[in-house]
PDB file of N, CA and C in Angstrom:
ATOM      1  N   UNK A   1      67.634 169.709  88.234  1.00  0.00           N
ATOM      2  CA  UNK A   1      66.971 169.572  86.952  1.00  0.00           C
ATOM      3  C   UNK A   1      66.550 168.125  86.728  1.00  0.00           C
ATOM      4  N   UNK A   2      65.073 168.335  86.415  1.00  0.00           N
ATOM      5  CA  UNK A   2      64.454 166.693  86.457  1.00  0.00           C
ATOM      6  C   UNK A   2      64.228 166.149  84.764  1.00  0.00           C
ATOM      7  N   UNK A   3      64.851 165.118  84.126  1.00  0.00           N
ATOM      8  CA  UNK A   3      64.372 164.507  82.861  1.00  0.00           C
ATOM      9  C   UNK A   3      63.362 164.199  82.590  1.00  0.00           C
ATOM     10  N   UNK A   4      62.904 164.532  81.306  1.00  0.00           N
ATOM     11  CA  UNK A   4      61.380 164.400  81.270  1.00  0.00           C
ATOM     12  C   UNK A   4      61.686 162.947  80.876  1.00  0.00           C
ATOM     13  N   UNK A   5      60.199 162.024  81.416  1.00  0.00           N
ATOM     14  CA  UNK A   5      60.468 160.473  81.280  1.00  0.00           C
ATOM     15  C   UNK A   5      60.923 160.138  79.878  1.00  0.00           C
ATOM     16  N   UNK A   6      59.938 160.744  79.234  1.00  0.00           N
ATOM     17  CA  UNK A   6      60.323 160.099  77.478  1.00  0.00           C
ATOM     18  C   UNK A   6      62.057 160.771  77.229  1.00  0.00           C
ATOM     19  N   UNK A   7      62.671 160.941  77.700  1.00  0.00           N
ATOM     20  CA  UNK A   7      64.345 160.941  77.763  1.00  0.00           C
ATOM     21  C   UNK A   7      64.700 159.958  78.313  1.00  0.00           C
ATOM     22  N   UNK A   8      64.351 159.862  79.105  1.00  0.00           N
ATOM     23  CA  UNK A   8      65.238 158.498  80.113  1.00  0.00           C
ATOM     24  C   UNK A   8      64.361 157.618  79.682  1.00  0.00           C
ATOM     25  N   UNK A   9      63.238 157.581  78.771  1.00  0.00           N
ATOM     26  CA  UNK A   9      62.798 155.952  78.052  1.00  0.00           C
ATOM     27  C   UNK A   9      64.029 155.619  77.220  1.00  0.00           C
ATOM     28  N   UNK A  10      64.511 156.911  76.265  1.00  0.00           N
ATOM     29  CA  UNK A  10      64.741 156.864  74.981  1.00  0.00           C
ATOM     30  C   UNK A  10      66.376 156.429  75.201  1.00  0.00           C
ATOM     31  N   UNK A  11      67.124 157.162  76.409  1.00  0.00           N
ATOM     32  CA  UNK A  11      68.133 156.815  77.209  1.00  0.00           C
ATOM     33  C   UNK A  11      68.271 155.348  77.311  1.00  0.00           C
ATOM     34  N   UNK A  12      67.144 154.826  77.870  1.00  0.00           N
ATOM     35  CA  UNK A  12      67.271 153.433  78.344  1.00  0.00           C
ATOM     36  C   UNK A  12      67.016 151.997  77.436  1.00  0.00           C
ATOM     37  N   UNK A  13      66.261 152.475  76.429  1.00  0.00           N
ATOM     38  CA  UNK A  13      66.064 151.496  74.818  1.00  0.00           C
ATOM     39  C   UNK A  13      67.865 152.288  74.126  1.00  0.00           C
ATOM     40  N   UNK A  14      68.288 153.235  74.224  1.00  0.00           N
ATOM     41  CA  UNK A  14      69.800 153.381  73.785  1.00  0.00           C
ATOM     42  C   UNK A  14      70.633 152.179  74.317  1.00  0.00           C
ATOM     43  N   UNK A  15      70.522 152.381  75.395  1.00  0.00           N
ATOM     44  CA  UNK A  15      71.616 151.891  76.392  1.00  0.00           C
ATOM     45  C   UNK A  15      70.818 150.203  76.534  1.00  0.00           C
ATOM     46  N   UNK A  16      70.133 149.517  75.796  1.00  0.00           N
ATOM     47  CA  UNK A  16      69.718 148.221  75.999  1.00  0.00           C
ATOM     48  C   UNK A  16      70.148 147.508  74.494  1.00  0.00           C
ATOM     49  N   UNK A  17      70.337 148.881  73.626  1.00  0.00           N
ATOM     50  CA  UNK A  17      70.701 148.666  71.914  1.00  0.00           C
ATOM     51  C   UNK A  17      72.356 148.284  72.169  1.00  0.00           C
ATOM     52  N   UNK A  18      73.015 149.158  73.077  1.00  0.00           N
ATOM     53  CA  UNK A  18      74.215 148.682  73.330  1.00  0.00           C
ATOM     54  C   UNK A  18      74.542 147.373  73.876  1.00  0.00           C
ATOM     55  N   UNK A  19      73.664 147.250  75.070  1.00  0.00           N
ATOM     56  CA  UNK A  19      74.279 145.701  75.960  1.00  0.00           C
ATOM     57  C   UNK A  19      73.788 144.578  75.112  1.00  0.00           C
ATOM     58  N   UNK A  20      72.940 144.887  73.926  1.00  0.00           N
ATOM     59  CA  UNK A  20      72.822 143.738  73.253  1.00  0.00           C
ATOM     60  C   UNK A  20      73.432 143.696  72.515  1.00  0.00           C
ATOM     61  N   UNK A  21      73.866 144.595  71.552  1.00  0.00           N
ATOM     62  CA  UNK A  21      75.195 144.845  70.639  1.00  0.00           C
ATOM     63  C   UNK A  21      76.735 144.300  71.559  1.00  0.00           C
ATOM     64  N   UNK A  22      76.909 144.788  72.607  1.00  0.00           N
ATOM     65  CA  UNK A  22      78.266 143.918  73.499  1.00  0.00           C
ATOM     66  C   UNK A  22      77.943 142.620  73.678  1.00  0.00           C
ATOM     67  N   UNK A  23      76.793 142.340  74.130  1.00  0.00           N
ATOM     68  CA  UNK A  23      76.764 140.720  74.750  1.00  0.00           C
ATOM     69  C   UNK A  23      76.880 140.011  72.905  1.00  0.00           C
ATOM     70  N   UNK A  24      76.204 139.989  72.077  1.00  0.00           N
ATOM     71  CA  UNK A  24      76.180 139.207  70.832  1.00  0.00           C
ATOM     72  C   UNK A  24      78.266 139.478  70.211  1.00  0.00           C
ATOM     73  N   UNK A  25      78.845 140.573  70.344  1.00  0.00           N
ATOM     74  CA  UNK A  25      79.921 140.754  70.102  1.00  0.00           C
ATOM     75  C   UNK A  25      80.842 139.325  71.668  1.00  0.00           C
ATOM     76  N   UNK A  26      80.452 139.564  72.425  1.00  0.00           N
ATOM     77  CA  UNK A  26      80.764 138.676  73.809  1.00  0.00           C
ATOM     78  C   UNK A  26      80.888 137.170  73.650  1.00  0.00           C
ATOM     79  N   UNK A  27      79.350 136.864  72.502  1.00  0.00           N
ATOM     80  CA  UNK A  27      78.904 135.477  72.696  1.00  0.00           C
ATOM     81  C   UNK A  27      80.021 135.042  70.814  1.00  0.00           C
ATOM     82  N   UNK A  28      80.116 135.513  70.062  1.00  0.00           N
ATOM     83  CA  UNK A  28      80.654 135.437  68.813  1.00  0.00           C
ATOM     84  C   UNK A  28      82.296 135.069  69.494  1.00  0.00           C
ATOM     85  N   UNK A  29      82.873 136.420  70.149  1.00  0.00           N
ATOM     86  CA  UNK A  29      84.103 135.742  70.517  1.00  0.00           C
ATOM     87  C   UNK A  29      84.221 134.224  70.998  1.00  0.00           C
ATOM     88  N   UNK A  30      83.353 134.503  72.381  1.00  0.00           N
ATOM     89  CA  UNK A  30      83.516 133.444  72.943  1.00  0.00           C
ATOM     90  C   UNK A  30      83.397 131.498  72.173  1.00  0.00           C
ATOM     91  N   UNK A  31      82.387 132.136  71.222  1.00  0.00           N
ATOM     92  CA  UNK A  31      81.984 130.903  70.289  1.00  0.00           C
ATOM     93  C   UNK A  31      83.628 130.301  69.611  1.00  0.00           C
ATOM     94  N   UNK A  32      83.631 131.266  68.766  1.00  0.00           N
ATOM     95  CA  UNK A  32      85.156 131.260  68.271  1.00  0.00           C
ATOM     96  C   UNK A  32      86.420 130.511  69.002  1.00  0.00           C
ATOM     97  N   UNK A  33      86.453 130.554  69.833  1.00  0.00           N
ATOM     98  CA  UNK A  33      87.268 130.313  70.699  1.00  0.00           C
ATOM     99  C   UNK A  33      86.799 128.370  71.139  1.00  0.00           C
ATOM    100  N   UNK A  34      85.651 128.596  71.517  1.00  0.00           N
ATOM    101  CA  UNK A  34      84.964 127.300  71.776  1.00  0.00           C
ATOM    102  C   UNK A  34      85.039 126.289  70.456  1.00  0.00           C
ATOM    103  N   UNK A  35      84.918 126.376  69.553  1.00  0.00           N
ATOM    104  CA  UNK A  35      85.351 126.172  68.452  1.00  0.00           C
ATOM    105  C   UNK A  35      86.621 125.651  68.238  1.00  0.00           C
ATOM    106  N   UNK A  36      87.144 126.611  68.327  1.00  0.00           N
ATOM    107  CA  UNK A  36      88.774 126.281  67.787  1.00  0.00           C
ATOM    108  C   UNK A  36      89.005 125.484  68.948  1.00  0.00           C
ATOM    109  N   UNK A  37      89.132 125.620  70.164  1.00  0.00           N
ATOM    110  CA  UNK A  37      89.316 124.141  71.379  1.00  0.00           C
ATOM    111  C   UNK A  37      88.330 122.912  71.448  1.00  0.00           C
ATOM    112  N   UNK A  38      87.486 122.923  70.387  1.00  0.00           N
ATOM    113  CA  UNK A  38      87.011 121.688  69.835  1.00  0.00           C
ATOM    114  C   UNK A  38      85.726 120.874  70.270  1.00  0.00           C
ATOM    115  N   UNK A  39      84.786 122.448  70.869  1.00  0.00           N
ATOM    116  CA  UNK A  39      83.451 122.166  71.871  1.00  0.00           C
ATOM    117  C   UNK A  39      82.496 122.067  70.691  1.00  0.00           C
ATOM    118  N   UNK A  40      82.901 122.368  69.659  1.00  0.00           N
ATOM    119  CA  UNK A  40      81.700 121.918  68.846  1.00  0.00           C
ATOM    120  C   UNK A  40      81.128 120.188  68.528  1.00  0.00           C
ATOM    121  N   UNK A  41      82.438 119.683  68.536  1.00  0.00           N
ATOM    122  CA  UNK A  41      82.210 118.514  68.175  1.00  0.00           C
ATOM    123  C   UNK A  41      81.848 117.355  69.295  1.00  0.00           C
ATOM    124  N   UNK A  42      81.930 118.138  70.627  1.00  0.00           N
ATOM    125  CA  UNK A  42      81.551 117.359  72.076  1.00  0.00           C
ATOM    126  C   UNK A  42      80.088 117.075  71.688  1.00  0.00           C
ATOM    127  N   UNK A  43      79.726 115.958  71.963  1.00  0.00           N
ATOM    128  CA  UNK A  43      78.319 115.932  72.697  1.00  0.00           C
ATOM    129  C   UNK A  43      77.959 116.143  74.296  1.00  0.00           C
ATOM    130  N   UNK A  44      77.229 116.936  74.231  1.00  0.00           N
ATOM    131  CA  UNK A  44      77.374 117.328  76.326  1.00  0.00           C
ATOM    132  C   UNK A  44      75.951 117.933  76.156  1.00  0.00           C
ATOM    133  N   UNK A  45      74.930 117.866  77.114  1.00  0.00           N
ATOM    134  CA  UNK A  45      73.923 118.494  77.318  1.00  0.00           C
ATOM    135  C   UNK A  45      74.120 119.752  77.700  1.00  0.00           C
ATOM    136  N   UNK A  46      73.644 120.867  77.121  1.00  0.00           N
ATOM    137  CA  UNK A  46      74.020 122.318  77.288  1.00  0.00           C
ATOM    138  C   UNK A  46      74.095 123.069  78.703  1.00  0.00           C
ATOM    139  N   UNK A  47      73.334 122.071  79.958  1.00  0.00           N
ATOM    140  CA  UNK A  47      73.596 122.497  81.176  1.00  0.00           C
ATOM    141  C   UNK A  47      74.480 121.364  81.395  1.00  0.00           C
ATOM    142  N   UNK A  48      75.201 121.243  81.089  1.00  0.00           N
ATOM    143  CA  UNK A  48      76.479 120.273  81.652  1.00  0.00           C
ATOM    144  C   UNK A  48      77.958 121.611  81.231  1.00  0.00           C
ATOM    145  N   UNK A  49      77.076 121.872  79.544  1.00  0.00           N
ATOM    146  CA  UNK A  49      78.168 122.499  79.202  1.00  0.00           C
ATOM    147  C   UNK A  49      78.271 124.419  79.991  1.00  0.00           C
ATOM    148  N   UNK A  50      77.259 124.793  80.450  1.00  0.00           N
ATOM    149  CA  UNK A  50      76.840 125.545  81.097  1.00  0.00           C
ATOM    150  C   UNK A  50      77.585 125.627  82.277  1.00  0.00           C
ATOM    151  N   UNK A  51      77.603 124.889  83.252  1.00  0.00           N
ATOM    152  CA  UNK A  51      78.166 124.782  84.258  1.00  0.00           C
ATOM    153  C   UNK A  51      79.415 124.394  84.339  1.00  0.00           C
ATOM    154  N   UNK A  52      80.060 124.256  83.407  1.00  0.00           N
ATOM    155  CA  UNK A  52      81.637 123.802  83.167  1.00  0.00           C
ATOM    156  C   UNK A  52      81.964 125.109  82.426  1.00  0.00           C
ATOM    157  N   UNK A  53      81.342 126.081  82.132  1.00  0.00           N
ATOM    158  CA  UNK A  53      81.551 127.684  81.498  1.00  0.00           C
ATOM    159  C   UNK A  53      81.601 128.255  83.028  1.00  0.00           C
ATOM    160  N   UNK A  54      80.747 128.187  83.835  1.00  0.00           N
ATOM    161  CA  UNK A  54      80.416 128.778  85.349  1.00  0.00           C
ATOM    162  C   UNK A  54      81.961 128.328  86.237  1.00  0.00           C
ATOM    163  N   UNK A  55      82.425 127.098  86.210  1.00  0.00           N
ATOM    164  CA  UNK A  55      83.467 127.206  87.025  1.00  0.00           C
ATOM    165  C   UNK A  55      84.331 127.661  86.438  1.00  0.00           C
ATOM    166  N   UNK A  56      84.570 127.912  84.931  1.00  0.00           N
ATOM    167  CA  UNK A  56      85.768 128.472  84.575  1.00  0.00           C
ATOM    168  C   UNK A  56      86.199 129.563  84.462  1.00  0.00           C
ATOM    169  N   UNK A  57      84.482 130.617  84.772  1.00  0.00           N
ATOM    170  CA  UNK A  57      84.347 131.814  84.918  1.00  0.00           C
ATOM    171  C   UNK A  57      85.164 132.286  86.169  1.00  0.00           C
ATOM    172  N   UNK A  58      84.618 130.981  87.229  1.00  0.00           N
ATOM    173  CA  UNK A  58      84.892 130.913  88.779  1.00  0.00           C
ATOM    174  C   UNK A  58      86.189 131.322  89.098  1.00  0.00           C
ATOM    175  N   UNK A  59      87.023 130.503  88.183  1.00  0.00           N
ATOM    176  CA  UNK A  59      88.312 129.954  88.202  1.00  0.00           C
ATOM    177  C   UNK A  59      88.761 130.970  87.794  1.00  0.00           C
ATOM    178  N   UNK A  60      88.648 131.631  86.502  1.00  0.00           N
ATOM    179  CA  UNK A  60      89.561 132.875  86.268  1.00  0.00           C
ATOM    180  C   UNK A  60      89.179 134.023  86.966  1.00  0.00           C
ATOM    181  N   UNK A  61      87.972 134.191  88.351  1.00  0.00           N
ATOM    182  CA  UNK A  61      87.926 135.140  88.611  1.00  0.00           C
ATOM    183  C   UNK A  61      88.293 135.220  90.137  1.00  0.00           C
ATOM    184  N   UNK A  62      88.912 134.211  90.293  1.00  0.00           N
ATOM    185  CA  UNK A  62      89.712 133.516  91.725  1.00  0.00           C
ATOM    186  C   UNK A  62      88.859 133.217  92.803  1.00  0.00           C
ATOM    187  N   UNK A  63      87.754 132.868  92.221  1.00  0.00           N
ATOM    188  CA  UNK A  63      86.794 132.187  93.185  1.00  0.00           C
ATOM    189  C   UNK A  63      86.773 131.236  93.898  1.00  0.00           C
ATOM    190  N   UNK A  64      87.487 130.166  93.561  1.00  0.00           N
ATOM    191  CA  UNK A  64      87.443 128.883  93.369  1.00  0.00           C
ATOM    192  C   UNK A  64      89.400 128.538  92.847  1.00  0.00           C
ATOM    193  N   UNK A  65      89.245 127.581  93.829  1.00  0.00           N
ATOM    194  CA  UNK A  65      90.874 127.205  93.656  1.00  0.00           C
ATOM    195  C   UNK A  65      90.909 126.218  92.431  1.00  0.00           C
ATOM    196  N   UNK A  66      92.019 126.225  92.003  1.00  0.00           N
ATOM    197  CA  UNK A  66      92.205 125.114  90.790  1.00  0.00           C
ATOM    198  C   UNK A  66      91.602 123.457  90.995  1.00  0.00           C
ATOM    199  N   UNK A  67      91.641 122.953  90.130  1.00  0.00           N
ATOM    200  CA  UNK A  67      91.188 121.643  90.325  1.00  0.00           C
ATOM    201  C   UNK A  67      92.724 120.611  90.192  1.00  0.00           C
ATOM    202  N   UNK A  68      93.691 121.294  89.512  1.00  0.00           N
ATOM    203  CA  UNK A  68      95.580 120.593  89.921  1.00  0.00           C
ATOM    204  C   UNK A  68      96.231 121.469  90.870  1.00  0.00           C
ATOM    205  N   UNK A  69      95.656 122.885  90.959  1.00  0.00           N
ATOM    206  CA  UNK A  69      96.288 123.683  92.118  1.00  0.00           C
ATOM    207  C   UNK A  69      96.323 123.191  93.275  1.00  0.00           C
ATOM    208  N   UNK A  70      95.496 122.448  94.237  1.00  0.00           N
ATOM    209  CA  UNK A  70      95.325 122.083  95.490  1.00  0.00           C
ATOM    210  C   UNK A  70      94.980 123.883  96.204  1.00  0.00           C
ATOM    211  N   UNK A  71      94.834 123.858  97.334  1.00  0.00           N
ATOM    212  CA  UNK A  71      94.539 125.176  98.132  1.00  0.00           C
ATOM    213  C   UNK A  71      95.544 126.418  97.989  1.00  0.00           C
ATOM    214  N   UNK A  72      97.047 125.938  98.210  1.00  0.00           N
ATOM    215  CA  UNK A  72      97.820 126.717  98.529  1.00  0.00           C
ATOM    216  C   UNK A  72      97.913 127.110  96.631  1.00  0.00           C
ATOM    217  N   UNK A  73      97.675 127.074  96.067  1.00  0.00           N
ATOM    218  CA  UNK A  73      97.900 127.860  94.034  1.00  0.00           C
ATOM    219  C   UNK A  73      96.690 128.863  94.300  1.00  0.00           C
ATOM    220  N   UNK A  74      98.056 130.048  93.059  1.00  0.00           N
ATOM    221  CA  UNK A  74      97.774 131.262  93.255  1.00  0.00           C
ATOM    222  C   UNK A  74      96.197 131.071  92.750  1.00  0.00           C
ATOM    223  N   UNK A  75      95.286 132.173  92.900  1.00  0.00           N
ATOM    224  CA  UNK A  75      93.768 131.940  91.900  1.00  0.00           C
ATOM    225  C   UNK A  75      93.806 133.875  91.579  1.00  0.00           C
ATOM    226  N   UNK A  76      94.789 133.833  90.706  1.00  0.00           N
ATOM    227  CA  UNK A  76      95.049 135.397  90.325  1.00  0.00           C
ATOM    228  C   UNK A  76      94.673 134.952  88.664  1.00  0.00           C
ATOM    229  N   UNK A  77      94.473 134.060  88.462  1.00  0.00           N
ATOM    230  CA  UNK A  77      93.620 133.766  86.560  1.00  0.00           C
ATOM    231  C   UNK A  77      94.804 134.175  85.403  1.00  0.00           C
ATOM    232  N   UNK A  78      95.893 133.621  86.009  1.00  0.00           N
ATOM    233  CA  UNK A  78      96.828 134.032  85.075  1.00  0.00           C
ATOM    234  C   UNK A  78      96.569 133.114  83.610  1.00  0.00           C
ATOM    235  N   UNK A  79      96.862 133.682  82.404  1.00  0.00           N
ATOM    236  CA  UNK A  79      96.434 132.356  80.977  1.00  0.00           C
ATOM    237  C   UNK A  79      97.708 131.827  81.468  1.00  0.00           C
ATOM    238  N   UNK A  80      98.913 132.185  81.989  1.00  0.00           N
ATOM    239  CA  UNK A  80      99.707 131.268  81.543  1.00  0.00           C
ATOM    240  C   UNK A  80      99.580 129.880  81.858  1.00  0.00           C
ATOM    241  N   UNK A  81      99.164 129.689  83.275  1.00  0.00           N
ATOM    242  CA  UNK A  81      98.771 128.318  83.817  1.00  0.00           C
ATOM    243  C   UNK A  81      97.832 127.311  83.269  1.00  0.00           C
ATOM    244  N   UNK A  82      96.777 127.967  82.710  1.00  0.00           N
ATOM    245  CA  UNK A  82      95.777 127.860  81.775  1.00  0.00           C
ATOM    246  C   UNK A  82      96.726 126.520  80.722  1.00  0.00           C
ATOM    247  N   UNK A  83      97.563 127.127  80.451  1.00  0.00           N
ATOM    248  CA  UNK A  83      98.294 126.482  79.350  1.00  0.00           C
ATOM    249  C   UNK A  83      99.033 125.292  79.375  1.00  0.00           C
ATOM    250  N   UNK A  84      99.889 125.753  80.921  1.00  0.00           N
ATOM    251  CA  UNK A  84     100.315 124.332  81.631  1.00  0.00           C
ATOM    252  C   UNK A  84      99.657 123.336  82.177  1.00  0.00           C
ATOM    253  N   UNK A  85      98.027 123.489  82.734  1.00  0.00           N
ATOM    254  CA  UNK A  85      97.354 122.592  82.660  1.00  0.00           C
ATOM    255  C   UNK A  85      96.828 122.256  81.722  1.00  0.00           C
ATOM    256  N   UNK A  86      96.550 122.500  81.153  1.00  0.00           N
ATOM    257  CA  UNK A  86      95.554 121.756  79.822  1.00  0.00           C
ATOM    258  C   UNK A  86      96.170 122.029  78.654  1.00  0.00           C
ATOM    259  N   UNK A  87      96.569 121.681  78.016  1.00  0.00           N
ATOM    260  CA  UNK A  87      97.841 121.988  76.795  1.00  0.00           C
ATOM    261  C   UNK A  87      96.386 121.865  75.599  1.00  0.00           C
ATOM    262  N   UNK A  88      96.822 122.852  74.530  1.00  0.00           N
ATOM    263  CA  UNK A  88      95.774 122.957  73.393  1.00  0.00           C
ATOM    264  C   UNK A  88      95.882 121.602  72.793  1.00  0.00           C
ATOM    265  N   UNK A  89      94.521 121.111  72.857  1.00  0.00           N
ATOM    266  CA  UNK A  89      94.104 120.312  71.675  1.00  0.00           C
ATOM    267  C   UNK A  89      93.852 118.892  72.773  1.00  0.00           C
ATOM    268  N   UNK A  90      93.772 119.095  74.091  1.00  0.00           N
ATOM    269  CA  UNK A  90      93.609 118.057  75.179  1.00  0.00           C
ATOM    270  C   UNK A  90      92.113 117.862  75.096  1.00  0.00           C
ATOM    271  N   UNK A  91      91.430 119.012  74.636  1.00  0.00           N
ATOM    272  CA  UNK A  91      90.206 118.171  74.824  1.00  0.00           C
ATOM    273  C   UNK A  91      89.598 117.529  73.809  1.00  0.00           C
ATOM    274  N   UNK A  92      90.393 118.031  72.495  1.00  0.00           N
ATOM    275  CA  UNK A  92      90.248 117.393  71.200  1.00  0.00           C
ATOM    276  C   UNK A  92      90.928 116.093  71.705  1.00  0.00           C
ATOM    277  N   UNK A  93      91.588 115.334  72.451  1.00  0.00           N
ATOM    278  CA  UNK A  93      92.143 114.350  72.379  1.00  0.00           C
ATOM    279  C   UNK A  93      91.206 113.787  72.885  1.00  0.00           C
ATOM    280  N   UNK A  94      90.584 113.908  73.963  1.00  0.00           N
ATOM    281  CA  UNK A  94      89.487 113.210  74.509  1.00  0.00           C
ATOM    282  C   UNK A  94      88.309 112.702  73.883  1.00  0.00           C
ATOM    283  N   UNK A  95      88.069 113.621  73.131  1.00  0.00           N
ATOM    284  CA  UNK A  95      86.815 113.581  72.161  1.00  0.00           C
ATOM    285  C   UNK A  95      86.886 112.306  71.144  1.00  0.00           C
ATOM    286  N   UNK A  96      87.913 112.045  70.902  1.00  0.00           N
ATOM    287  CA  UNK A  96      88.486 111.473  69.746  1.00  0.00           C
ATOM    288  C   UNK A  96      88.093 109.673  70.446  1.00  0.00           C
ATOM    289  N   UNK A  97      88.324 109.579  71.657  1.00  0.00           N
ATOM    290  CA  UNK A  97      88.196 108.341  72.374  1.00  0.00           C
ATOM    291  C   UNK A  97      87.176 107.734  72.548  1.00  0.00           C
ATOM    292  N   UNK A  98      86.394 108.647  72.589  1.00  0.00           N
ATOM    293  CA  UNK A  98      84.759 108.454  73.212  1.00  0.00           C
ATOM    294  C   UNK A  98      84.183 107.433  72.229  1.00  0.00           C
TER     295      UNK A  98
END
């Protein structure tokens, strides 16, 4: 049984109403978060800040070994480590210097 096209248009403007509805729900968290660890108040050119989002993507998706891990640390993206390296409010400390 074959779909007539205007279904699978109407299918596919559905299903584009969703991934934009997830990604804007995606980008709000993520903001939030960026926020409260104190990226609002950085000055950084947005492909600086771009690519420091890309390795951390890297990093929690065990792409890429830690930058205090050395080779042999696990790259299983646990938060807890997350925590032991960079303790909250480290990059607010930095900011503060500049």
């Amino acid at each position: 049984m074959k779909k007539p096209t205007s279904k699978i248009r109407d299918e596919i403007a559905r299903l584009q109403e969703q991934l934009k509805l997830a990604e804007t729900r995606e980008a709000e968290r993520i903001g939030r978060i960026a926020l409260k660890a104190g990226l609002g108040e950085v000055e950084i050119d947005e492909s600086e800040l771009q690519a420091a989002f890309e390795e951390l993507a890297k990093r929690f998706r065990g792409g890429k070994a830690r930058p205090n891990g050395g080779k042999g640390a696990s790259n299983n993206g646990e938060g807890g480590t997350l925590s032991a390296q960079h303790p909250p409010g480290a990059a607010e400390g930095r900011t503060g210097e500049a």
